[in-house]
C-alpha atoms as a PDB file:
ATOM      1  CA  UNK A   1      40.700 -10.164  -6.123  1.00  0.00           C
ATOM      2  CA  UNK A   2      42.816 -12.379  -8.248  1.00  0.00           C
ATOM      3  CA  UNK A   3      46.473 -12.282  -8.597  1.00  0.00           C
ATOM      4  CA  UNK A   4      47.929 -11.536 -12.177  1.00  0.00           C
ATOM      5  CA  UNK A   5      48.978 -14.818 -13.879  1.00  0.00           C
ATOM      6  CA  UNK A   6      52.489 -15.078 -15.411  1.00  0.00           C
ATOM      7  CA  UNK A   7      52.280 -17.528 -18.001  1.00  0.00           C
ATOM      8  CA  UNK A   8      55.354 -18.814 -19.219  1.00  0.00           C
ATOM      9  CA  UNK A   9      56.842 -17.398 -22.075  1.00  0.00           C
ATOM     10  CA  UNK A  10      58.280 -19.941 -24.447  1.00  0.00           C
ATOM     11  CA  UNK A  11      62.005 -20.593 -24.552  1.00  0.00           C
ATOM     12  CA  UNK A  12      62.187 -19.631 -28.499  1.00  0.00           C
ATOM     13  CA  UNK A  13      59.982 -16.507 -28.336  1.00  0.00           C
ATOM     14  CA  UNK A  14      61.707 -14.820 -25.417  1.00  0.00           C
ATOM     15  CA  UNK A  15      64.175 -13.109 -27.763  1.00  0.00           C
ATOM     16  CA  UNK A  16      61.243 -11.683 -29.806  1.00  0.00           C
ATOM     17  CA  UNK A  17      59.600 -10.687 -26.654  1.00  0.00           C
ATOM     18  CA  UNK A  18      63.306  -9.093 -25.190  1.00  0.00           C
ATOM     19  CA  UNK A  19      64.110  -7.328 -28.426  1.00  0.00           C
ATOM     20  CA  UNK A  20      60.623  -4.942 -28.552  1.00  0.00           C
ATOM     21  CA  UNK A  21      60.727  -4.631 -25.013  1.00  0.00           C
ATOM     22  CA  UNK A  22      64.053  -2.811 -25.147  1.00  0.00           C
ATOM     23  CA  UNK A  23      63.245  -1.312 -28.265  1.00  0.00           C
ATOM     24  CA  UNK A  24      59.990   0.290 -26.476  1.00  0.00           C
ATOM     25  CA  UNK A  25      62.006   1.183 -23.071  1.00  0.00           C
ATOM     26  CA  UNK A  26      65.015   2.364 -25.388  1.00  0.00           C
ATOM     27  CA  UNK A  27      62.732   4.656 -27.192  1.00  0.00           C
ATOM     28  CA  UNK A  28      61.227   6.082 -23.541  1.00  0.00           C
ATOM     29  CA  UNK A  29      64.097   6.221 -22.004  1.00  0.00           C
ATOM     30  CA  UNK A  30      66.065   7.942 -24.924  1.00  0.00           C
ATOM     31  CA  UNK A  31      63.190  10.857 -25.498  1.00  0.00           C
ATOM     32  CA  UNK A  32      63.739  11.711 -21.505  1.00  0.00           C
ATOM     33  CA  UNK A  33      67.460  11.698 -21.886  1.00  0.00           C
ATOM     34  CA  UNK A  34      67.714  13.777 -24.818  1.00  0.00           C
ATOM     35  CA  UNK A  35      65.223  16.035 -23.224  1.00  0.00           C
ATOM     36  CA  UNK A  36      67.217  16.589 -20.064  1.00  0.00           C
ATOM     37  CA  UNK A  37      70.306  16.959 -22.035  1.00  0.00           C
ATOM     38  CA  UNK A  38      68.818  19.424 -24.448  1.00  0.00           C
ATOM     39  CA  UNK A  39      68.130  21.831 -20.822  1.00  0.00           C
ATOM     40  CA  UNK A  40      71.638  21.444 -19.940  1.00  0.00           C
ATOM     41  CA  UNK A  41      73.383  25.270 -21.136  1.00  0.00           C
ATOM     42  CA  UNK A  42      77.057  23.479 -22.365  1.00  0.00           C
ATOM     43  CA  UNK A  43      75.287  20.819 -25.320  1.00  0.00           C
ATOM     44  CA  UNK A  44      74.211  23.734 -27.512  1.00  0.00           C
ATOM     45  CA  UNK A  45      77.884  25.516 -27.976  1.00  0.00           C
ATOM     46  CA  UNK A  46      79.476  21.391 -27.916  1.00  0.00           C
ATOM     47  CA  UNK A  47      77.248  20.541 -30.485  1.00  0.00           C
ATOM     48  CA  UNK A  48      78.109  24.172 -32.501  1.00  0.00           C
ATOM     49  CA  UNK A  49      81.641  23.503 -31.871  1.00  0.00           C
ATOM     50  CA  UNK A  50      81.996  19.955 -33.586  1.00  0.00           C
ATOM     51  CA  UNK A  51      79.714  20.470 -36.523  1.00  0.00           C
ATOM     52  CA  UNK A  52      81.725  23.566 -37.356  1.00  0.00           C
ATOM     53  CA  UNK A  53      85.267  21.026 -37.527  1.00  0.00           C
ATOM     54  CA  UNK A  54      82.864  19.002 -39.941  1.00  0.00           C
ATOM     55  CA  UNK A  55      82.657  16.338 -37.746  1.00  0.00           C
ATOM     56  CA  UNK A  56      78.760  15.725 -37.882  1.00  0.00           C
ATOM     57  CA  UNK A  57      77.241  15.154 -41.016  1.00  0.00           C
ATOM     58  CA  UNK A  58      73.684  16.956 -42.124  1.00  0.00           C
ATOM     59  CA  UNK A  59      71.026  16.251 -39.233  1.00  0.00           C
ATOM     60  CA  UNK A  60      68.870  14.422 -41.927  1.00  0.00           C
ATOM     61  CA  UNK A  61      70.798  13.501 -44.856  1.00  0.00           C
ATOM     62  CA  UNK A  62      67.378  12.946 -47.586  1.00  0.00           C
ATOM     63  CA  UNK A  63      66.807  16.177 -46.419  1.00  0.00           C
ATOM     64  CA  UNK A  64      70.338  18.053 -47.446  1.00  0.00           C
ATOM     65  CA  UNK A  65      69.937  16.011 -50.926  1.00  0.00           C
ATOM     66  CA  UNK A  66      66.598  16.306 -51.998  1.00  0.00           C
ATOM     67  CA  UNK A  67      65.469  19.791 -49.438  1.00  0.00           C
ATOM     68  CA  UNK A  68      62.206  17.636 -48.986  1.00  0.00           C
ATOM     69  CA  UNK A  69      62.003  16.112 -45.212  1.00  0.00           C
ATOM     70  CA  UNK A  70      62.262  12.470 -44.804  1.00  0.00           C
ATOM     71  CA  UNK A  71      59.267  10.619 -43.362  1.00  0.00           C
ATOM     72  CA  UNK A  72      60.597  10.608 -39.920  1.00  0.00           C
ATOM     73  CA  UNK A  73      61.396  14.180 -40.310  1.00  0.00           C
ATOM     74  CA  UNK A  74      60.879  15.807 -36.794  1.00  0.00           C
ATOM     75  CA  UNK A  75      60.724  12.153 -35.055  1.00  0.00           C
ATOM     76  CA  UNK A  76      63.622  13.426 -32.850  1.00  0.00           C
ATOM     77  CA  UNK A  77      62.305  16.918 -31.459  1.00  0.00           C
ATOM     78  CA  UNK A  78      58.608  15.439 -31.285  1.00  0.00           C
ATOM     79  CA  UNK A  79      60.321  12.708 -28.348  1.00  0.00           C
ATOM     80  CA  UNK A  80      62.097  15.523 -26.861  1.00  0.00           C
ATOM     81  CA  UNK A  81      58.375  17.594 -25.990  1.00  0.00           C
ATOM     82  CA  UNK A  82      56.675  14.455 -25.470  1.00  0.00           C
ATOM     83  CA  UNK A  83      59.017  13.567 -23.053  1.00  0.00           C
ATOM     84  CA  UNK A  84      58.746  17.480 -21.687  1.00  0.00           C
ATOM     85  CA  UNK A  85      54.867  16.983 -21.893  1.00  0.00           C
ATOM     86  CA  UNK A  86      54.297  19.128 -24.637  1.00  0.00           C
ATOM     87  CA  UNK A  87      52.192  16.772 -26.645  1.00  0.00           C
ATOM     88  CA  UNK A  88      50.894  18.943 -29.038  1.00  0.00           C
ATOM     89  CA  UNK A  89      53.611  20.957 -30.172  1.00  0.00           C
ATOM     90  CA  UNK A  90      55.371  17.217 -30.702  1.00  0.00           C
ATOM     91  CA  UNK A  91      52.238  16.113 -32.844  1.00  0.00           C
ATOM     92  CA  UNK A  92      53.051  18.771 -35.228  1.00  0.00           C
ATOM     93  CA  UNK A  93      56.337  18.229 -35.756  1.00  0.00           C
ATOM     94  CA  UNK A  94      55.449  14.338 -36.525  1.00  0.00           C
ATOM     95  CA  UNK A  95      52.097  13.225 -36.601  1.00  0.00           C
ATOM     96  CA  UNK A  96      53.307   9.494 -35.277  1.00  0.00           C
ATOM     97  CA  UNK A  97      55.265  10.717 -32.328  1.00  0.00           C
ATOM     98  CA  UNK A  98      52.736  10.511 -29.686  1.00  0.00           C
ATOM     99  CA  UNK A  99      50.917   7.104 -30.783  1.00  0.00           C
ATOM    100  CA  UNK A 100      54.633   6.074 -31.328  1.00  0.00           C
ATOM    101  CA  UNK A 101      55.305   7.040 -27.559  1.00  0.00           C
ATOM    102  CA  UNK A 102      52.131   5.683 -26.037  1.00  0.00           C
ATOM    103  CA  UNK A 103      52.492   2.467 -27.465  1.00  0.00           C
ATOM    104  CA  UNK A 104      56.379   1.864 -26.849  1.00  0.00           C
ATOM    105  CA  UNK A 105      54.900   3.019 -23.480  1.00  0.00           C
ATOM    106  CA  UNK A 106      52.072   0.232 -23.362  1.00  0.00           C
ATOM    107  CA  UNK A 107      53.777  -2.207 -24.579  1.00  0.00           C
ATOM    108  CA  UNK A 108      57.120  -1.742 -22.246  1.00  0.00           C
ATOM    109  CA  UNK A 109      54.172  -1.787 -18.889  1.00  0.00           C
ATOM    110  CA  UNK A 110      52.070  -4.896 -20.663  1.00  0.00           C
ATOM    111  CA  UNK A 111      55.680  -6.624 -21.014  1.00  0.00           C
ATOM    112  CA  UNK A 112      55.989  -6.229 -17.681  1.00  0.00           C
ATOM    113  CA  UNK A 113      52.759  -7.077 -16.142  1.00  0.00           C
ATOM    114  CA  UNK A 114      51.203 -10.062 -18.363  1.00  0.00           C
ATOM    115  CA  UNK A 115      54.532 -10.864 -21.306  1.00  0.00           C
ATOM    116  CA  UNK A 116      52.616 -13.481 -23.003  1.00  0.00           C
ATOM    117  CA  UNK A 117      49.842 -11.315 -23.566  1.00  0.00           C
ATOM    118  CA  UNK A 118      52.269  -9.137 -25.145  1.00  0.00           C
ATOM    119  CA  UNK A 119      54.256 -11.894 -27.115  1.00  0.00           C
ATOM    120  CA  UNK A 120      50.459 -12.638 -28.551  1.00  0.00           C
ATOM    121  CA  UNK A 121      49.925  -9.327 -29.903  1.00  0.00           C
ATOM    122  CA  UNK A 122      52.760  -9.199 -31.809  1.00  0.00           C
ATOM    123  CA  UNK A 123      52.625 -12.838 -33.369  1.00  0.00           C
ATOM    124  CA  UNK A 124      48.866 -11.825 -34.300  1.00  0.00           C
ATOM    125  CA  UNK A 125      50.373  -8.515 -35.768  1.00  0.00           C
ATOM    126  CA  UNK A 126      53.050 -10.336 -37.771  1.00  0.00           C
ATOM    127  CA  UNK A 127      56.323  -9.756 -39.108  1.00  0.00           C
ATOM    128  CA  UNK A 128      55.385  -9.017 -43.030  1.00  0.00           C
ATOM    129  CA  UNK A 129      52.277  -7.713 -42.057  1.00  0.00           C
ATOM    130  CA  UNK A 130      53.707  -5.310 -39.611  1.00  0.00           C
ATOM    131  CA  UNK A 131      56.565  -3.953 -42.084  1.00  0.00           C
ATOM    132  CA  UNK A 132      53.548  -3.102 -44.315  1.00  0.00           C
ATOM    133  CA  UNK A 133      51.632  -1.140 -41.490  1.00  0.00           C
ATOM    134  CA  UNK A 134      54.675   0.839 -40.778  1.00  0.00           C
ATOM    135  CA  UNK A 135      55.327   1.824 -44.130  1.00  0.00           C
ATOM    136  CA  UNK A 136      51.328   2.684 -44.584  1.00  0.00           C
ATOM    137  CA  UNK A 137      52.034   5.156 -41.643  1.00  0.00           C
ATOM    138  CA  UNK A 138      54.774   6.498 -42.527  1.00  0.00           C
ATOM    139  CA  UNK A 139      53.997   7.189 -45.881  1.00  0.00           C
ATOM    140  CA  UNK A 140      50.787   9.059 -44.894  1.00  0.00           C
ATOM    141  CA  UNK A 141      52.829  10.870 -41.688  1.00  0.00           C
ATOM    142  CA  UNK A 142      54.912  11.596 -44.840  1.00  0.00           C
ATOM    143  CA  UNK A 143      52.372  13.164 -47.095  1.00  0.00           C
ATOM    144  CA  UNK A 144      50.365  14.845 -44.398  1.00  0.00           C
ATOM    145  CA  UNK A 145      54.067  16.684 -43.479  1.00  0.00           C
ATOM    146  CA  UNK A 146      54.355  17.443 -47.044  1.00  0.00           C
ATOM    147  CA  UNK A 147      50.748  19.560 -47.192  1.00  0.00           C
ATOM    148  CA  UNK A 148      51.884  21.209 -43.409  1.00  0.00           C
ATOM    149  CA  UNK A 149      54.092  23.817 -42.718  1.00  0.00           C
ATOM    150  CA  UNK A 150      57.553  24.073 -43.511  1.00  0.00           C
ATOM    151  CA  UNK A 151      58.726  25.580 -40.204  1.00  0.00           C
ATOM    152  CA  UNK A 152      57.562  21.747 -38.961  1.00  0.00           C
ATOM    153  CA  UNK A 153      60.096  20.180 -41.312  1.00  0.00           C
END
């Protein structure tokens, strides 16, 4: 059995490589801590308390203006169940949630494990041609929450 082979990760694409990994561990780590907080019996009436002092603004503010949701509408909540393992309860409330979460997931462990390989996938991915896959998916999430349920928005 062969070891796994660290190749060196150029000097100027570390910060690339450093910036998604965090994004994808922030993103993990943020859908467990929200879910643990959401269990805890004080955050409800804290959160109740400031909003009524008009502290907080709207949860989603395209959604107080125009009463249509946004197309990360749910995006929150879904993280919380995925991170409570309620997967499909999550997918309804936003269709991207769980390939979101699976592949902040992947790429955090494949970062770890082989970070060239990783570095490779997203130079063959592309920064313009990336910014036009995420807005293809989140205009269709969009659209497909549009046709579902309101009770998801």
């Amino acid at each position: 059995m062969s070891a796994i082979s660290h190749e060196p990760v150029p000097k100027s694409d570390r910060l690339l490589l450093t910036i998604f990994t965090l994004l994808g561990a922030g993103l993990v780590l943020a859908a467990f801590l929200f879910s643990w907080l959401a269990s805890q019996p004080f955050v409800p009436e804290m959160i109740r308390q400031v909003s009524s002092y008009g502290i907080l603004p709207p949860a989603c503010m395209f959604k107080h203006l125009t009463a249509l949701p946004c197309p990360s509408c749910g995006m929150t909540r879904a993280m919380i169940l995925i991170a409570r393992g309620d997967l499909l309860e999550a997918f309804r409330y936003n269709i991207l949630s769980v390939p979101l979460f699976a592949a902040a997931l992947a790429f955090v462990g494949a970062a770890a494990v082989r970070p060239s390989l990783s570095l490779a996938a997203l130079k063959s991915i592309g920064t313009v041609r990336g910014f036009v896959i995420v807005i293809a998916l989140l205009l269709a999430a969009w659209l497909i929450k549009l046709a579902g349920p309101p009770a998801y928005w």
